[in-house]
C-alpha atoms as a PDB file:
ATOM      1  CA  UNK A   1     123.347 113.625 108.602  1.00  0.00           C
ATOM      2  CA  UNK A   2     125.001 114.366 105.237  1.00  0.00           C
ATOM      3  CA  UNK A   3     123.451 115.399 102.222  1.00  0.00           C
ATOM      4  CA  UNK A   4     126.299 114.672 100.020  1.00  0.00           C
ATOM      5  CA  UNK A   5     125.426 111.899  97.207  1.00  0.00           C
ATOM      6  CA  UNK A   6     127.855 110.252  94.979  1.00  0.00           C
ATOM      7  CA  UNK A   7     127.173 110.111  91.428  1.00  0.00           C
ATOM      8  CA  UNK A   8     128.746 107.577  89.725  1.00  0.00           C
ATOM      9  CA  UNK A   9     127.478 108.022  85.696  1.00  0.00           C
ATOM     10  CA  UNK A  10     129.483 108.440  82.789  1.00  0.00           C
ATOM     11  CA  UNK A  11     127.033 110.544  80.272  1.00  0.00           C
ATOM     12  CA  UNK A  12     127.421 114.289  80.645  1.00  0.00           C
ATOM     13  CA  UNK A  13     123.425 114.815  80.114  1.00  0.00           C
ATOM     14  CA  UNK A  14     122.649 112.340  82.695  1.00  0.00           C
ATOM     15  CA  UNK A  15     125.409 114.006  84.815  1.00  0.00           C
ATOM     16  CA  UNK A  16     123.993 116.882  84.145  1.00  0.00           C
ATOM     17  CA  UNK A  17     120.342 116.431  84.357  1.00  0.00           C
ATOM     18  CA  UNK A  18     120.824 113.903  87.831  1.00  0.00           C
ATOM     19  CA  UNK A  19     123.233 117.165  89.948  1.00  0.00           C
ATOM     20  CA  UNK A  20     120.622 120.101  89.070  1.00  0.00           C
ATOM     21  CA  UNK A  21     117.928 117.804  90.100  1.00  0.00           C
ATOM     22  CA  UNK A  22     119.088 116.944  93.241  1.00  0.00           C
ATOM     23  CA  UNK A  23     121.018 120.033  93.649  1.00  0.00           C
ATOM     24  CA  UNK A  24     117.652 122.272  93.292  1.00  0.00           C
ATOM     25  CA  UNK A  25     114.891 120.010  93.991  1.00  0.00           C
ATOM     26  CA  UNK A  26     116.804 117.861  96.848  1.00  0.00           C
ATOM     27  CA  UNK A  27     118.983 120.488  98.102  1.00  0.00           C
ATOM     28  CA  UNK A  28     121.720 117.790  97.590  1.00  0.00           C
ATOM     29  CA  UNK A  29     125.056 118.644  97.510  1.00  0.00           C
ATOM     30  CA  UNK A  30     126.614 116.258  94.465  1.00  0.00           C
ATOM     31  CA  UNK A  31     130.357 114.777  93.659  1.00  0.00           C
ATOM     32  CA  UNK A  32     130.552 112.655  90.326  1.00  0.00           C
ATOM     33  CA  UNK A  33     133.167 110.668  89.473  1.00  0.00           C
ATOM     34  CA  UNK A  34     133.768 107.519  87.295  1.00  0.00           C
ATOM     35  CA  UNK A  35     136.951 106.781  88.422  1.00  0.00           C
ATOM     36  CA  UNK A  36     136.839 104.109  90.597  1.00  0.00           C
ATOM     37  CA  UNK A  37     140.019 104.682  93.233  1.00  0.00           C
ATOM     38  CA  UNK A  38     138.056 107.616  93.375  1.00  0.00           C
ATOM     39  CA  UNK A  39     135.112 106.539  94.082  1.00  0.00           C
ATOM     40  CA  UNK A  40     136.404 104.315  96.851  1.00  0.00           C
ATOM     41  CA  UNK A  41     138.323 107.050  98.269  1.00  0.00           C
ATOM     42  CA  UNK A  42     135.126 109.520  98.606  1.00  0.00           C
ATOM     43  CA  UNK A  43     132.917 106.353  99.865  1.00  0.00           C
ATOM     44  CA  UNK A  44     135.476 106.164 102.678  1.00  0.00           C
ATOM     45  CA  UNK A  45     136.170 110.158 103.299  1.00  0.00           C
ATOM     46  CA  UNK A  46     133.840 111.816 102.069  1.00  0.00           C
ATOM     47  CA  UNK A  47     130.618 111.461 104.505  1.00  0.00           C
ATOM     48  CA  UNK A  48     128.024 110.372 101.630  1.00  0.00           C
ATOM     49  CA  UNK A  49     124.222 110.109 102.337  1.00  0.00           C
ATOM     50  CA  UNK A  50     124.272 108.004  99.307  1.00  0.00           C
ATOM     51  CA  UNK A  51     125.589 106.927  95.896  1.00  0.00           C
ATOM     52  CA  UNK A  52     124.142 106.488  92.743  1.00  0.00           C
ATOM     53  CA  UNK A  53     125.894 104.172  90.800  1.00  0.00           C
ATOM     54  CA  UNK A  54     125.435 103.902  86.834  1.00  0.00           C
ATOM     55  CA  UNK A  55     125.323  99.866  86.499  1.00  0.00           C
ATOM     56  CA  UNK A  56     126.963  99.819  82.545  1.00  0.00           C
ATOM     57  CA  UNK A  57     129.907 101.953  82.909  1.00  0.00           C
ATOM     58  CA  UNK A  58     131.786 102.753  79.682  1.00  0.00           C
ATOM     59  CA  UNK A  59     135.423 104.418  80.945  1.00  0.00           C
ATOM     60  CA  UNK A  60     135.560 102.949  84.315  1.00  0.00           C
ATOM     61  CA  UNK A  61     138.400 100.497  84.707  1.00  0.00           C
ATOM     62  CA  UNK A  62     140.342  99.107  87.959  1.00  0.00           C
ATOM     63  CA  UNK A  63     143.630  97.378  88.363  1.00  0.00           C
ATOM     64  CA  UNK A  64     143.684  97.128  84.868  1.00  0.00           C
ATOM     65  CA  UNK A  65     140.497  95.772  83.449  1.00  0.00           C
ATOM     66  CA  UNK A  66     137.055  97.456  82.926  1.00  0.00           C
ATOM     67  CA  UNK A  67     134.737  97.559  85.130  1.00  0.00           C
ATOM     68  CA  UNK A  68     131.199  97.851  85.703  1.00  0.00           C
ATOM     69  CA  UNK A  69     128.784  99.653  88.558  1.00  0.00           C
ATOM     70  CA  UNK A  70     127.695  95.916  89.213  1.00  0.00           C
ATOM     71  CA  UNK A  71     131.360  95.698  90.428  1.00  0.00           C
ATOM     72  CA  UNK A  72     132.142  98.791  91.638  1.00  0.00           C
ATOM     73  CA  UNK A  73     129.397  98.117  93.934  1.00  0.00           C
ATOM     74  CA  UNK A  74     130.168  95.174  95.146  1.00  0.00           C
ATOM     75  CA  UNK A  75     134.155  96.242  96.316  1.00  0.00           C
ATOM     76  CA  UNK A  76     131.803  99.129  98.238  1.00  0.00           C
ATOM     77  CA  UNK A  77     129.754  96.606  99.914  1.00  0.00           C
ATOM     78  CA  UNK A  78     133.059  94.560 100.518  1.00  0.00           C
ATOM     79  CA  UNK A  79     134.280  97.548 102.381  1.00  0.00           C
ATOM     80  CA  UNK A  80     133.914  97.705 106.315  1.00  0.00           C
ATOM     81  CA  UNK A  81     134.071 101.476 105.811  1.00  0.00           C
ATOM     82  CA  UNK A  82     132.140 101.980 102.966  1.00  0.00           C
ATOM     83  CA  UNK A  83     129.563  99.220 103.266  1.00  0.00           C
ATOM     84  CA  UNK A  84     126.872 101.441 105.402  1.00  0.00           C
ATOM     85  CA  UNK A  85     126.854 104.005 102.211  1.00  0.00           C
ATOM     86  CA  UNK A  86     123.074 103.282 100.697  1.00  0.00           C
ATOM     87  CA  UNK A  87     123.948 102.699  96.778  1.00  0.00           C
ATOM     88  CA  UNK A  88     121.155 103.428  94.334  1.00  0.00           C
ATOM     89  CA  UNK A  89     121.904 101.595  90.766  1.00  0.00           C
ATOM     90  CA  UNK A  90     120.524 103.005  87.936  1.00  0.00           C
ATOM     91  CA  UNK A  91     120.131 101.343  84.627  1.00  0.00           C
ATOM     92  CA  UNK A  92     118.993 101.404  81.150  1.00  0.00           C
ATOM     93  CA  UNK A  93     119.199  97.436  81.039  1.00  0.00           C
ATOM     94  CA  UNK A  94     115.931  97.347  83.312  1.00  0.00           C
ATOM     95  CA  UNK A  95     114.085  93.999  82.233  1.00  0.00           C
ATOM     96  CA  UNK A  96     111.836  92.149  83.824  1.00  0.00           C
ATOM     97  CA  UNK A  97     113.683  90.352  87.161  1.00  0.00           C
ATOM     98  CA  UNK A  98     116.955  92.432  86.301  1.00  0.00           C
ATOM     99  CA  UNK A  99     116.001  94.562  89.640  1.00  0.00           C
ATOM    100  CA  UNK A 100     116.041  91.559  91.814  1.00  0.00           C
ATOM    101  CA  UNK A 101     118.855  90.051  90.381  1.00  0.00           C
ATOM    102  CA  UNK A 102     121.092  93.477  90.368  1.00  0.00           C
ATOM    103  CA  UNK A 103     120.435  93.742  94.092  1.00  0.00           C
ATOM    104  CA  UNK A 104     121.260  90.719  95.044  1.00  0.00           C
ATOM    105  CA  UNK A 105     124.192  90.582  93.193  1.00  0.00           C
ATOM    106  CA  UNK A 106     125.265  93.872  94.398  1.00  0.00           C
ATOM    107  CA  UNK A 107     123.812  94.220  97.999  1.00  0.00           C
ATOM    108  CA  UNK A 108     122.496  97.592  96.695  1.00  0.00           C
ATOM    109  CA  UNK A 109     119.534  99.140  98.839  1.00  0.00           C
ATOM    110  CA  UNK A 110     117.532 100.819  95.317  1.00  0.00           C
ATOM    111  CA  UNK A 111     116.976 100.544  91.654  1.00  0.00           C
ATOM    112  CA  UNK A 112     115.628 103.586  89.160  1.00  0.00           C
ATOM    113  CA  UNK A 113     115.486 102.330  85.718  1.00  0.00           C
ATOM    114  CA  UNK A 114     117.162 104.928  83.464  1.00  0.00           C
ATOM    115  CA  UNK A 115     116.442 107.178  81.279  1.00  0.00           C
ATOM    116  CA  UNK A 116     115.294 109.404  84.403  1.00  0.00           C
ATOM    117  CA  UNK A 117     113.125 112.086  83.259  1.00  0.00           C
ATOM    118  CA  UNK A 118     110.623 112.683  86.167  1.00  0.00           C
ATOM    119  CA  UNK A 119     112.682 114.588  88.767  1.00  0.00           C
ATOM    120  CA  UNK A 120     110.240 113.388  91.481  1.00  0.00           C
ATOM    121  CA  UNK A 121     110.989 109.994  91.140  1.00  0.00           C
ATOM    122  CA  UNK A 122     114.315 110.523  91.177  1.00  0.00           C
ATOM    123  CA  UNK A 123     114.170 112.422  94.131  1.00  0.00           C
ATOM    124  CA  UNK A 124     111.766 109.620  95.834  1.00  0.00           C
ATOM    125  CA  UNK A 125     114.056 107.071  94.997  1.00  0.00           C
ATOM    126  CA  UNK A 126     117.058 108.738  96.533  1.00  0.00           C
ATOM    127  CA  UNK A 127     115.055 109.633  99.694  1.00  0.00           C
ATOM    128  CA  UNK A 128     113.642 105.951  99.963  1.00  0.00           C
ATOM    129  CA  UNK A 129     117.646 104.483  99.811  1.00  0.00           C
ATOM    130  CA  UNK A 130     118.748 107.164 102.630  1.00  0.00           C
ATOM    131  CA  UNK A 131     115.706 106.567 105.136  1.00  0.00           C
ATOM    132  CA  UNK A 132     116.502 102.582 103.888  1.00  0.00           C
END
């Protein structure tokens, strides 16, 4: 079983905050990236336990266009190869019924409203998408 997790976030404190976390607490080994040819290349080489995927992406664009985690998501979940990977989205934009509908939309298995300051729940969360 892997313990290599995906982060997918474009704010350096978050970045930062998210890797030591589950570097020290989870004993997580952590790749970030925002790029998302990237991203699809590690989700298909890269044996991932997980990824956790920043839903309102600032820099991320494909083919072109920007791009959100919503969508990023979604061409993982599209994937044959890559569809298996547990995602965890993690958002700032957490309203009432935004969890339900950002799963469903994306086929996600978890949802940690952001800002993440509580490195246990952070930790829980990851744990609860893996063992999903």
């Amino acid at each position: 079983m892997s313990n290599r997790i995906l982060l997918v976030e474009d704010d350096p404190i978050n970045v930062k905050f998210i890797q030591t976390v589950l570097a020290k607490k989870g004993g997580y080994e952590v790749l970030v990236s925002e790029e998302v040819e990237e991203i699809l290349r590690l989700a298909q080489e890269a044996d991932l336990a997980a990824i956790i995927m920043d839903v309102s992406l600032t820099r991320s664009s494909y083919e072109g266009r920007k791009v959100d985690g919503i969508f990023i998501t979604q061409l993982l979940k599209q994937d044959e190869i890559s569809r298996h990977i547990p995602v965890l989205l993690a958002t700032a934009h957490a309203m009432f019924g935004d969890r339900e509908k950002y799963l469903e939309l994306t086929g996600a298995e978890g949802y940690i409203a952001k800002p993440i300051h509580d490195p246990t729940t952070l930790i829980e969360a990851v744990r609860s998408v893996i063992k999903a």
